[in-house]
C-alpha atoms as a PDB file:
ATOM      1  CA  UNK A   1      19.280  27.904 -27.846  1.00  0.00           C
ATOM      2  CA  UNK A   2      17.750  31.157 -27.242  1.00  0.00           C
ATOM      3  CA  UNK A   3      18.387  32.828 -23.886  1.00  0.00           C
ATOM      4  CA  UNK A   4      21.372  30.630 -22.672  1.00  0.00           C
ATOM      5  CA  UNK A   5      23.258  32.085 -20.098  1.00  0.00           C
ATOM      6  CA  UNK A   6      26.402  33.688 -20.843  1.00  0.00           C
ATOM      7  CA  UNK A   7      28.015  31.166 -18.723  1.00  0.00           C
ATOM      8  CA  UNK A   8      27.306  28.032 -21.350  1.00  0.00           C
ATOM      9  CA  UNK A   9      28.763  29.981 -24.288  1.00  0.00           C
ATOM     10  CA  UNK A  10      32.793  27.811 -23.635  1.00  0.00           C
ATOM     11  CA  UNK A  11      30.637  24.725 -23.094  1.00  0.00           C
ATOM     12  CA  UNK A  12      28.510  25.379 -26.283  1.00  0.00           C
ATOM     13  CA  UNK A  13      32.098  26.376 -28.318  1.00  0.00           C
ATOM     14  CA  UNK A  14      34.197  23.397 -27.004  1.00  0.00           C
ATOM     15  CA  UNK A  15      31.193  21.131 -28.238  1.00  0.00           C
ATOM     16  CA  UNK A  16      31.072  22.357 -31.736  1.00  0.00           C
ATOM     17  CA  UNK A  17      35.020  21.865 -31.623  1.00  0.00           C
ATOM     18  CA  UNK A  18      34.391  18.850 -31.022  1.00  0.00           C
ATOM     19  CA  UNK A  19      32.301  17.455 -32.861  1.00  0.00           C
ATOM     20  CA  UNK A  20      34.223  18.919 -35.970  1.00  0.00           C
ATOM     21  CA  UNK A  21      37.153  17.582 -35.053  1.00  0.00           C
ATOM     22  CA  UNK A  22      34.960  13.646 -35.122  1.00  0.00           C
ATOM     23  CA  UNK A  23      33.537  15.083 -38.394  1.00  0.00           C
ATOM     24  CA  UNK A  24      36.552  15.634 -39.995  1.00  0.00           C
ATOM     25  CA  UNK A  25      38.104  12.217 -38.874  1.00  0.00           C
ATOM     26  CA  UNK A  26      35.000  10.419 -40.220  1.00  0.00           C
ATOM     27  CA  UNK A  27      34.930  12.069 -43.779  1.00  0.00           C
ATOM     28  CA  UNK A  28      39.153  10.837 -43.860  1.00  0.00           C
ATOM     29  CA  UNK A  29      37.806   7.703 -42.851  1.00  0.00           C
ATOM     30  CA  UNK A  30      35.052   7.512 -45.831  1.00  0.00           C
ATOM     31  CA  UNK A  31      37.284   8.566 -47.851  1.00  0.00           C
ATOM     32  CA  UNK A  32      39.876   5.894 -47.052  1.00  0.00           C
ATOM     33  CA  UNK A  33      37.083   3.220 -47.549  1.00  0.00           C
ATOM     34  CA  UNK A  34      35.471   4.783 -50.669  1.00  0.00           C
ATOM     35  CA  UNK A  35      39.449   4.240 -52.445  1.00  0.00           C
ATOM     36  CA  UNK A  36      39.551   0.500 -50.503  1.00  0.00           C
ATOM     37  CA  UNK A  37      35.940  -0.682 -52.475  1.00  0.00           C
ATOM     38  CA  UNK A  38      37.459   1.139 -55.764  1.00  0.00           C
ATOM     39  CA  UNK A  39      40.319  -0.704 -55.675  1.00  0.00           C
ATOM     40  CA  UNK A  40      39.385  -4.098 -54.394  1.00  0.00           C
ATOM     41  CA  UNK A  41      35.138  -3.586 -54.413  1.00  0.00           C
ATOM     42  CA  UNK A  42      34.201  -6.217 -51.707  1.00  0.00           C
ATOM     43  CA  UNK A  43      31.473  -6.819 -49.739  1.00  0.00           C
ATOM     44  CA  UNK A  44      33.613  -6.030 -46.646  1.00  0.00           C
ATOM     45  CA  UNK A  45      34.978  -2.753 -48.625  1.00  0.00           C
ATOM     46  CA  UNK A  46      31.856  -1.533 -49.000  1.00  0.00           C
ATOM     47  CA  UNK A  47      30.314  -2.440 -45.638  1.00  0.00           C
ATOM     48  CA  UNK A  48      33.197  -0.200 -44.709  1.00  0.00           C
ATOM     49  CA  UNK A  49      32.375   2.632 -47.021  1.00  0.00           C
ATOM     50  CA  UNK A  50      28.407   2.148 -45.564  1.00  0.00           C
ATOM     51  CA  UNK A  51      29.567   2.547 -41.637  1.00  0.00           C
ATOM     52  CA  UNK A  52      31.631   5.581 -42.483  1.00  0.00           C
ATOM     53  CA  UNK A  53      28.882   7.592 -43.887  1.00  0.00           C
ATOM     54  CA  UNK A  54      26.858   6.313 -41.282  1.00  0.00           C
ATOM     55  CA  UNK A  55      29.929   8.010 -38.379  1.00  0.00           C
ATOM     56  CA  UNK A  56      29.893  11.492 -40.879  1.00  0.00           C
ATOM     57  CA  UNK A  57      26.129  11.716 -41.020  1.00  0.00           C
ATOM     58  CA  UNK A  58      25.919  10.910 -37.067  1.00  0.00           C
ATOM     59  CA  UNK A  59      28.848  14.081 -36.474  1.00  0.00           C
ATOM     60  CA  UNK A  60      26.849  16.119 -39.146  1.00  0.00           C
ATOM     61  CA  UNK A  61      23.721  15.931 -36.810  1.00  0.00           C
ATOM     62  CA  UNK A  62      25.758  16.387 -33.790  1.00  0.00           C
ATOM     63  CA  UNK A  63      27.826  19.207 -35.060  1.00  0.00           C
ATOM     64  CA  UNK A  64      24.654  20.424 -36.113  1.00  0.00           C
ATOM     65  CA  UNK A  65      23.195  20.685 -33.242  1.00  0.00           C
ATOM     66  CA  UNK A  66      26.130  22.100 -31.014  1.00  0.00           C
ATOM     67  CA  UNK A  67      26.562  24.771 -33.669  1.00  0.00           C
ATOM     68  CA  UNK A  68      22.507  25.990 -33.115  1.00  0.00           C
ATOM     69  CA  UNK A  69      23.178  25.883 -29.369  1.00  0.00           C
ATOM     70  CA  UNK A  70      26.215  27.944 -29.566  1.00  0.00           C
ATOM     71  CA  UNK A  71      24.536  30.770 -32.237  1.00  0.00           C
ATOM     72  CA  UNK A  72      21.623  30.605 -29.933  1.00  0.00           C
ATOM     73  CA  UNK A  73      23.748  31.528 -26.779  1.00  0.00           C
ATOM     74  CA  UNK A  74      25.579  34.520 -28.713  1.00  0.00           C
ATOM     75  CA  UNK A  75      22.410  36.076 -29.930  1.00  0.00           C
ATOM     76  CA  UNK A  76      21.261  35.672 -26.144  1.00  0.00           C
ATOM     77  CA  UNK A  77      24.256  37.511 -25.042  1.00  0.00           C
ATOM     78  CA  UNK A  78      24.030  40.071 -27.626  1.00  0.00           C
ATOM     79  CA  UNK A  79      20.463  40.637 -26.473  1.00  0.00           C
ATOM     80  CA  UNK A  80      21.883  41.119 -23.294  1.00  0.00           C
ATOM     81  CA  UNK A  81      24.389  42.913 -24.231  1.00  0.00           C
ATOM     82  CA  UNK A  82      22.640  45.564 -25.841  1.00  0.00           C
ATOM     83  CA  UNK A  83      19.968  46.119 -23.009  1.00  0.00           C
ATOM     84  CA  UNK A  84      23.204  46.594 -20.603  1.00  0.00           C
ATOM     85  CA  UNK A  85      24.092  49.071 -23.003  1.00  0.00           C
ATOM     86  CA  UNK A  86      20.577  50.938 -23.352  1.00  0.00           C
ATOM     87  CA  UNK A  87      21.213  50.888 -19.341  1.00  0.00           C
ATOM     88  CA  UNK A  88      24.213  52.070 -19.172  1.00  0.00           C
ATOM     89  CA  UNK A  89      23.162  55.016 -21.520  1.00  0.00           C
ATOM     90  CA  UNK A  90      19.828  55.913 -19.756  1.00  0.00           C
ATOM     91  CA  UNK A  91      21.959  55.363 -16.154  1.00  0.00           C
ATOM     92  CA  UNK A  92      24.783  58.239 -17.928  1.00  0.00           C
ATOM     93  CA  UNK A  93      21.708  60.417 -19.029  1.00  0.00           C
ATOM     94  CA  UNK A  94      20.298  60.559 -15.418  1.00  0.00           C
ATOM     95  CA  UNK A  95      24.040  61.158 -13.826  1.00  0.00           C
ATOM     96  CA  UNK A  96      24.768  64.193 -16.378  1.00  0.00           C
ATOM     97  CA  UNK A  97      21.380  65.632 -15.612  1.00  0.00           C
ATOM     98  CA  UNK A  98      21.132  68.425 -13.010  1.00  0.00           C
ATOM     99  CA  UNK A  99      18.196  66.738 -11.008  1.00  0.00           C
ATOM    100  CA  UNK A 100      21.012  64.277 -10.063  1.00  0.00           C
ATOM    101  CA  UNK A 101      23.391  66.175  -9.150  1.00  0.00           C
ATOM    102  CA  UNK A 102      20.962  67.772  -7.033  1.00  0.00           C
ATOM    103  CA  UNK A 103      20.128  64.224  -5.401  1.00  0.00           C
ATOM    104  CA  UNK A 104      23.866  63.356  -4.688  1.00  0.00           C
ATOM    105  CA  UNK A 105      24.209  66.478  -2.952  1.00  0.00           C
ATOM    106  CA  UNK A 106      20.991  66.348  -0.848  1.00  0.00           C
ATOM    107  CA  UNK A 107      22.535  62.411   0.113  1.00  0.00           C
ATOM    108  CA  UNK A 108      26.097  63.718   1.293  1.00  0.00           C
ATOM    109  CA  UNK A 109      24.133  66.492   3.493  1.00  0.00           C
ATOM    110  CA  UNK A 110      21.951  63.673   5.219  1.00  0.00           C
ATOM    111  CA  UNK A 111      25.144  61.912   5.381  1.00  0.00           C
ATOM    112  CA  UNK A 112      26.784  64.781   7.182  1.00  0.00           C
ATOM    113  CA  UNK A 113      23.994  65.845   9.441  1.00  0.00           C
ATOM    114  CA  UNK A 114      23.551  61.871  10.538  1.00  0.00           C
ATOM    115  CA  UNK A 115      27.574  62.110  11.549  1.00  0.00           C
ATOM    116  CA  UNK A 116      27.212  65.043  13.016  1.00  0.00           C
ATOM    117  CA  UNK A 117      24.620  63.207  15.427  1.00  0.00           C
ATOM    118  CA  UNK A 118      26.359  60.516  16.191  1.00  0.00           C
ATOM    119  CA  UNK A 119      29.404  62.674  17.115  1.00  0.00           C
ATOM    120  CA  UNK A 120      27.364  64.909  19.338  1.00  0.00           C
ATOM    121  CA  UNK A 121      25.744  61.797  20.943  1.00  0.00           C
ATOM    122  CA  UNK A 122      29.286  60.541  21.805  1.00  0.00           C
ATOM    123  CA  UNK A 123      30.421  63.825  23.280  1.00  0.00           C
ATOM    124  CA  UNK A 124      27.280  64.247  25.140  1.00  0.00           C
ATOM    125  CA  UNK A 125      28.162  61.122  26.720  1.00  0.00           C
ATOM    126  CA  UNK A 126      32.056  61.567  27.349  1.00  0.00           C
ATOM    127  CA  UNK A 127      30.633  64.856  28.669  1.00  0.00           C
ATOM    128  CA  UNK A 128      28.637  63.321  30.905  1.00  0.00           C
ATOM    129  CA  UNK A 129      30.968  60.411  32.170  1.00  0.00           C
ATOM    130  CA  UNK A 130      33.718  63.614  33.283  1.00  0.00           C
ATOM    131  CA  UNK A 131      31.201  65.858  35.047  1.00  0.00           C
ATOM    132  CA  UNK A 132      30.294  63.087  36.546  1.00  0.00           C
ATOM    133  CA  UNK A 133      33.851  62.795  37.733  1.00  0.00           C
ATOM    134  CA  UNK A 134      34.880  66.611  37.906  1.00  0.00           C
ATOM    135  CA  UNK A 135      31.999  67.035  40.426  1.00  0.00           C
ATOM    136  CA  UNK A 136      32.994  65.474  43.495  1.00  0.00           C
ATOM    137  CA  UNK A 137      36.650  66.679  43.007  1.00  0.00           C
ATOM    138  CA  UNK A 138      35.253  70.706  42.420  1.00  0.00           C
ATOM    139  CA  UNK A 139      32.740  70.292  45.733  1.00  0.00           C
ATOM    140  CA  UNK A 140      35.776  68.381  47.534  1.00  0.00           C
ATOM    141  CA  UNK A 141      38.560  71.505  46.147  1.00  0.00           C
ATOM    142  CA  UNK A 142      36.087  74.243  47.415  1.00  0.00           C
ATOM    143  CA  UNK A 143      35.884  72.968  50.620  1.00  0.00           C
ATOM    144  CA  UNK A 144      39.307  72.713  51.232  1.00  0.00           C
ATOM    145  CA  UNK A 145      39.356  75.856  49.981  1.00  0.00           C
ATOM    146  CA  UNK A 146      36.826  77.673  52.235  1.00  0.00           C
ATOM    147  CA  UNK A 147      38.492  75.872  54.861  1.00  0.00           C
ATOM    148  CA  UNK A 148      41.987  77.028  54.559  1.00  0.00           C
ATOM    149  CA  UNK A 149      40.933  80.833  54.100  1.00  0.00           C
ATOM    150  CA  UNK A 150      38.976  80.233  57.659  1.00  0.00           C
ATOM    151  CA  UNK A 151      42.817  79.077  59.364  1.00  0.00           C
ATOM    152  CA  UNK A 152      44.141  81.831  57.529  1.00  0.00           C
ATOM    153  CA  UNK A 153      42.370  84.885  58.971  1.00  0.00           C
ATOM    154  CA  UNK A 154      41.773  82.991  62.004  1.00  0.00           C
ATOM    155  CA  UNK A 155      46.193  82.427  62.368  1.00  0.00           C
ATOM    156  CA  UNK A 156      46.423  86.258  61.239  1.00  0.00           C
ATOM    157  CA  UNK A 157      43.647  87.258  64.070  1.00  0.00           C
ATOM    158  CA  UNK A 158      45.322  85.371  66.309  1.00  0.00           C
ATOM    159  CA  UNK A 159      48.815  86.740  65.771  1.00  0.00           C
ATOM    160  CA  UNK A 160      47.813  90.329  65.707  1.00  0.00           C
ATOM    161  CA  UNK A 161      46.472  90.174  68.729  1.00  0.00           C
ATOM    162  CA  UNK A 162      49.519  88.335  70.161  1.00  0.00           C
ATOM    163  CA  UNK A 163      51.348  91.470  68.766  1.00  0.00           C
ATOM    164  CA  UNK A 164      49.770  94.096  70.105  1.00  0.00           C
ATOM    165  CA  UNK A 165      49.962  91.992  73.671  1.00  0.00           C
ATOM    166  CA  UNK A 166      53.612  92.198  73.637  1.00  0.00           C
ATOM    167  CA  UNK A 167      53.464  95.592  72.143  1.00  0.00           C
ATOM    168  CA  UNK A 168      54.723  94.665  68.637  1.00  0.00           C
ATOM    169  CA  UNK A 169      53.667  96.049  64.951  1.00  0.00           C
ATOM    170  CA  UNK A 170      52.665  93.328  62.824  1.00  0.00           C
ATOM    171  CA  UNK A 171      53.000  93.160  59.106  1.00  0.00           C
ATOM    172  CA  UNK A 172      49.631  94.262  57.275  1.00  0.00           C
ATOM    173  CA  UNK A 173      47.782  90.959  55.914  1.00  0.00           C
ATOM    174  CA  UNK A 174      45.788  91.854  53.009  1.00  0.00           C
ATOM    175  CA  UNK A 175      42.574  90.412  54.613  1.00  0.00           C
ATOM    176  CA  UNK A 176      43.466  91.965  57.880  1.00  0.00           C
ATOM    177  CA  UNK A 177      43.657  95.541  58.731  1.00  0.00           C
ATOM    178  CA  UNK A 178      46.993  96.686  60.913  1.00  0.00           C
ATOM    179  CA  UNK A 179      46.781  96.445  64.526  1.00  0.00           C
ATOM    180  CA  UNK A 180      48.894  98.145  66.686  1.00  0.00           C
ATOM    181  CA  UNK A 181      48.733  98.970  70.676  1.00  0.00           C
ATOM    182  CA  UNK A 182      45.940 100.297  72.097  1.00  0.00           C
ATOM    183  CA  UNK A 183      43.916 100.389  68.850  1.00  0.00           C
ATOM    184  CA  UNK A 184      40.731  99.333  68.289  1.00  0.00           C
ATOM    185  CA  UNK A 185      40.622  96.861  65.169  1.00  0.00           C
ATOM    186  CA  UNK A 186      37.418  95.776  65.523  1.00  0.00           C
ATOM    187  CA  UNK A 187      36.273  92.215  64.981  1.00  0.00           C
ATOM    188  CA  UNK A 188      38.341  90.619  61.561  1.00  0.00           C
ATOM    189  CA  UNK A 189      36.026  87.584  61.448  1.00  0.00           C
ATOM    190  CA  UNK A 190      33.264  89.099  60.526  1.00  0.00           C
ATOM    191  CA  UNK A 191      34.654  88.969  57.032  1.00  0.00           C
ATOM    192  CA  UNK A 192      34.196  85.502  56.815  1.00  0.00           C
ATOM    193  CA  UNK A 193      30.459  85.839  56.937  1.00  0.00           C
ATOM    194  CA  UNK A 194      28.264  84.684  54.721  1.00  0.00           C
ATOM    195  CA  UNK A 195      24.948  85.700  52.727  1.00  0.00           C
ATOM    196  CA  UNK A 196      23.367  82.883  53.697  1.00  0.00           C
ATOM    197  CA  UNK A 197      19.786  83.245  54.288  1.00  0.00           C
ATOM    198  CA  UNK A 198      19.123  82.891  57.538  1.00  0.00           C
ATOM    199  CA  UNK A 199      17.942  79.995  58.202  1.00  0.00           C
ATOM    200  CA  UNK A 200      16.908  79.528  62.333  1.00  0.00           C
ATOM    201  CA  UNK A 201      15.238  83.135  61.936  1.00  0.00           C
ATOM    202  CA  UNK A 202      17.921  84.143  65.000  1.00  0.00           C
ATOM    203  CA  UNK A 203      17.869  87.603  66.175  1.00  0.00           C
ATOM    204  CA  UNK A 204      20.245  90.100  64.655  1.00  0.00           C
ATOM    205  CA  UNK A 205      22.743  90.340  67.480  1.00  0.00           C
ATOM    206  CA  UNK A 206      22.825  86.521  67.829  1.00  0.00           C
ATOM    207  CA  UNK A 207      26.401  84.786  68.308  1.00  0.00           C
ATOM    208  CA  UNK A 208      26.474  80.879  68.176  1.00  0.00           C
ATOM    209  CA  UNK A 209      25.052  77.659  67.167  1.00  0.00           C
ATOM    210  CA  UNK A 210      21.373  76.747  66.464  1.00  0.00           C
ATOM    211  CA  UNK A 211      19.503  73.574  64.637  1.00  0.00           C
ATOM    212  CA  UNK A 212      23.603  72.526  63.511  1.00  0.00           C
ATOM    213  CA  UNK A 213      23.942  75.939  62.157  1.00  0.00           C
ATOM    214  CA  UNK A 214      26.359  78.936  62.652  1.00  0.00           C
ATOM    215  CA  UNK A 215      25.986  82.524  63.755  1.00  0.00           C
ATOM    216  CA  UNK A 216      27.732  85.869  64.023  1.00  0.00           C
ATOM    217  CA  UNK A 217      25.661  88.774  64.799  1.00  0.00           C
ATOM    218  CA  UNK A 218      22.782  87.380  63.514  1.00  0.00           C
ATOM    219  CA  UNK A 219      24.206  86.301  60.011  1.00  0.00           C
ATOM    220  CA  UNK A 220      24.870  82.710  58.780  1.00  0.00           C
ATOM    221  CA  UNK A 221      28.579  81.498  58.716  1.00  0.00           C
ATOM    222  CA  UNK A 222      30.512  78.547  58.040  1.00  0.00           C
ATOM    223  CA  UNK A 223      31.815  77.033  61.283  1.00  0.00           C
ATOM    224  CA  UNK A 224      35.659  77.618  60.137  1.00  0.00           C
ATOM    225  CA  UNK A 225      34.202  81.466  60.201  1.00  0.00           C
ATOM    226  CA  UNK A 226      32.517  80.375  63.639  1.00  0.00           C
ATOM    227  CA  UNK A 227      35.535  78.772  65.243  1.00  0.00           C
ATOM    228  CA  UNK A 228      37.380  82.375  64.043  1.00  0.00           C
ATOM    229  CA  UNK A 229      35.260  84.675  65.872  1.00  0.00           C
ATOM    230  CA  UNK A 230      35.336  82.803  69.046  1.00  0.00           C
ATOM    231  CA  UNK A 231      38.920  82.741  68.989  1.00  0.00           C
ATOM    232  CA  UNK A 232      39.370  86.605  68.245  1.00  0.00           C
ATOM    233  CA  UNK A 233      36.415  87.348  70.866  1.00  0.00           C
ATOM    234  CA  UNK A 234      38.599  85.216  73.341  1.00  0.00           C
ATOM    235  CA  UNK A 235      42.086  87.131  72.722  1.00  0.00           C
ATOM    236  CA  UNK A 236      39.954  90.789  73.126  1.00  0.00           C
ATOM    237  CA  UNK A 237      38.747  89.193  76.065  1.00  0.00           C
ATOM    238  CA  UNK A 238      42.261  88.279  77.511  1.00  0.00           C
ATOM    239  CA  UNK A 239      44.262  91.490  76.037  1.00  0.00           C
ATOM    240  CA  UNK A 240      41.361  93.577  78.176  1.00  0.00           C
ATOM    241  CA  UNK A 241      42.164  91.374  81.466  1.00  0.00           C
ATOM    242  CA  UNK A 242      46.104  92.037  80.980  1.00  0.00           C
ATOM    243  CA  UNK A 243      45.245  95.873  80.463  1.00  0.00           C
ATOM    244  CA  UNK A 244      43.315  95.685  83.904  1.00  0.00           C
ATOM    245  CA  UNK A 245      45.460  93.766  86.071  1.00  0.00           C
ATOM    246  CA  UNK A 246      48.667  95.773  84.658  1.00  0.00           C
ATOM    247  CA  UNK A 247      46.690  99.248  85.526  1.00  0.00           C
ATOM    248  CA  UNK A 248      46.017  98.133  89.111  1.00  0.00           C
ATOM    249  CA  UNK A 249      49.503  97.021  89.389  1.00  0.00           C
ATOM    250  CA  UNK A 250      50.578 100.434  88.660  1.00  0.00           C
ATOM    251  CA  UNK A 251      47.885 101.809  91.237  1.00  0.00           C
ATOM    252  CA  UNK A 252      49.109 100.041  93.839  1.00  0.00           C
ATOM    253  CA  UNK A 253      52.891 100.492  93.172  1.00  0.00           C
ATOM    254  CA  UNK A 254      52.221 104.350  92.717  1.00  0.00           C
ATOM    255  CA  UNK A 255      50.319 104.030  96.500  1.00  0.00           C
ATOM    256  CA  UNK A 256      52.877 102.476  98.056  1.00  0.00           C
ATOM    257  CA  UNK A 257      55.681 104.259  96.568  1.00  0.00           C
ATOM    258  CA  UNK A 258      57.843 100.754  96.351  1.00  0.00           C
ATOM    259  CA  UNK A 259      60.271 100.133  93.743  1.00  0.00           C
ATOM    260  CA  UNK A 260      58.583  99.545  90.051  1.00  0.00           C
ATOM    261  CA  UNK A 261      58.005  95.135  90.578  1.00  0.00           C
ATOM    262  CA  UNK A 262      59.939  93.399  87.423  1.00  0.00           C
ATOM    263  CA  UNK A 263      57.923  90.483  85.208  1.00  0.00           C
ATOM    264  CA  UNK A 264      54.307  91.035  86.432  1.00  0.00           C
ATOM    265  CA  UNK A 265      53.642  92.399  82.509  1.00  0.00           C
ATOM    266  CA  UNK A 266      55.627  89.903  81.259  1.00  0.00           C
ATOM    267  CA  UNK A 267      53.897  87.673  83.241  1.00  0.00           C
ATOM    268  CA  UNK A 268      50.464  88.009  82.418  1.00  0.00           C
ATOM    269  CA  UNK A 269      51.807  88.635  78.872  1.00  0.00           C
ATOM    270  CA  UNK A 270      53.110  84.775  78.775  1.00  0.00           C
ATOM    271  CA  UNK A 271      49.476  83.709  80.694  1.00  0.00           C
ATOM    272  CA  UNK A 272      47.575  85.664  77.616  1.00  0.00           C
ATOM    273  CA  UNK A 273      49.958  84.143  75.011  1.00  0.00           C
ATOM    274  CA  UNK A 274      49.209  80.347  76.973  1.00  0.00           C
ATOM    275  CA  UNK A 275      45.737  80.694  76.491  1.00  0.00           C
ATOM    276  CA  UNK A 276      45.464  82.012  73.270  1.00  0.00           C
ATOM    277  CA  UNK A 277      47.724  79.241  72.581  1.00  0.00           C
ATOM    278  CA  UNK A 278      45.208  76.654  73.959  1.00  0.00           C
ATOM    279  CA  UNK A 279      42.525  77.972  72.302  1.00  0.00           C
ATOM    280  CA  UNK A 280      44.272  77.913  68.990  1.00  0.00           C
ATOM    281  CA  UNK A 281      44.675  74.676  69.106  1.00  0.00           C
ATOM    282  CA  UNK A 282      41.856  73.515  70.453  1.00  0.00           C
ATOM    283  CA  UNK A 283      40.005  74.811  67.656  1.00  0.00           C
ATOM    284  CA  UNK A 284      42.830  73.285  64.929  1.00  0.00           C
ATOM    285  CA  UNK A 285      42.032  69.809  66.648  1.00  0.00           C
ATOM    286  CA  UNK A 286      37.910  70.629  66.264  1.00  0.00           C
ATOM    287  CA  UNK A 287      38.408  71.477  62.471  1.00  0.00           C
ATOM    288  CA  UNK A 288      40.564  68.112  61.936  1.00  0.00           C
ATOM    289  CA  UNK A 289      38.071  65.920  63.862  1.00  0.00           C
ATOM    290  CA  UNK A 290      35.259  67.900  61.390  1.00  0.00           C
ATOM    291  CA  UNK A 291      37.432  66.422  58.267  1.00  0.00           C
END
């Protein structure tokens, strides 16, 4: 049978077995009866003889038969056989041939490039998902930060001028020039100013608060910077009033020629270091309220 599939081919060979094992027991058996009739040659004997040529020629045909199936399914799969071959050959040409080398290699670099955009899309993502994150923190972090420089100068403002009141040296802060009695030091908050455009159009000696905005001398500031100035405009104010009242105390003792009074120095001293005190804190207790 032509063009079996390879499949059939133990069917077609356990068939042929078969049917020559059945041919070989029918030609013992016609055998057997052919020596029966020579010995004793019956009527029965030789109806004997007559059925077993009828079983061999019935195996013949069937034997026959299987055998044609099975040579046609093993030229079929020789057939096939050899065009899996011629295949396999032209397949082996094309793969030793430059051209395909050249193929496999452009396929890997499309491969690559196609990972390589997949892996970018994922860290563009991740990327995403932690600025997302990082942001708030970093806007959070540099508040904080702006915020604690502002205590900073304002605490070191505050305590120079609490020096030189009581007539002490205090130790140099790097932000902070030194500040000792009777010395000008000018106004230390104005370092916390800030480029910011002005925004109200103020004028340029302009000192406070306008639309929910800032000023000192006419430039933008934060409000820590704000709260600052006020504070060091307040102790300049106080240290002036103590340098007063202590001169006309002086006057008048010199006028009257009395014994020098004890305290009144100290005393107004302690009243300048009170109010700079409550004014400190008053402005600590505005910035936590702000938070």
């Amino acid at each position: 049978m032509p063009g079996a599939p390879n499949s059939e081919l133990p069917t077609f060979e356990s068939n042929v077995k078969f049917f020559q094992t059945k041919l070989d027991e029918a030609n013992k058996t016609l055998e057997e009866a052919k020596a029966n009739y020579a010995k004793n040659p019956t009527k029965l004997n030789q109806q004997l003889v007559d059925n077993a040529n009828g079983l061999v020629g019935t195996f013949t045909g069937q034997l026959t038969a299987a055998q044609a199936k099975l040579n046609g399914a093993q030229k079929a799969q020789k057939q096939q056989q050899e065009q899996v071959d011629y295949w396999t050959n032209q397949v082996k040409g094309v793969k030793d041939s430059a051209r395909y080398a050249e193929f496999v290699n452009e396929i890997n670099t499309d491969k690559a490039i196609v990972q390589k955009f997949n892996d970018a899309k994922t860290n563009m993502k991740n990327a995403a998902a932690s600025a997302e994150k990082v942001a708030p923190l970093k806007a959070a972090y540099d508040e904080a930060l702006q915020t604690l420089k502002a205590y900073q100068n304002q605490l070191a403002a505050a305590q120079a001028k609490l020096a030189a009141m009581k007539g002490e040296t205090t130790p140099t802060n790097p932000d902070q020039p030194s500040d000792k009695p009777g010395q000008n030091t000018g106004d230390n908050t104005n370092n916390n100013t800030s480029d910011t455009t002005n925004k109200d159009n103020v004028a340029p000696n302009f000192t406070g608060e306008k639309n929910g905005n800032y000023y000192v001398n006419g430039k933008q500031v934060t409000k820590a910077a704000y709260d600052a100035h006020v504070a060091a405009q307040s102790l300049a104010t106080v240290k002036t009033s103590a340098s007063v009242k202590g001169a006309s105390v002086a006057a008048t003792a010199n006028d009257s020629k009395a014994l020098p009074q004890t305290g009144n120095e100290n005393a107004s001293a302690v009243v300048a270091l009170g109010a700079v005190s409550a004014m400190f804190g008053l402005g600590l207790a505005a910035k936590k309220r702000e938070f």
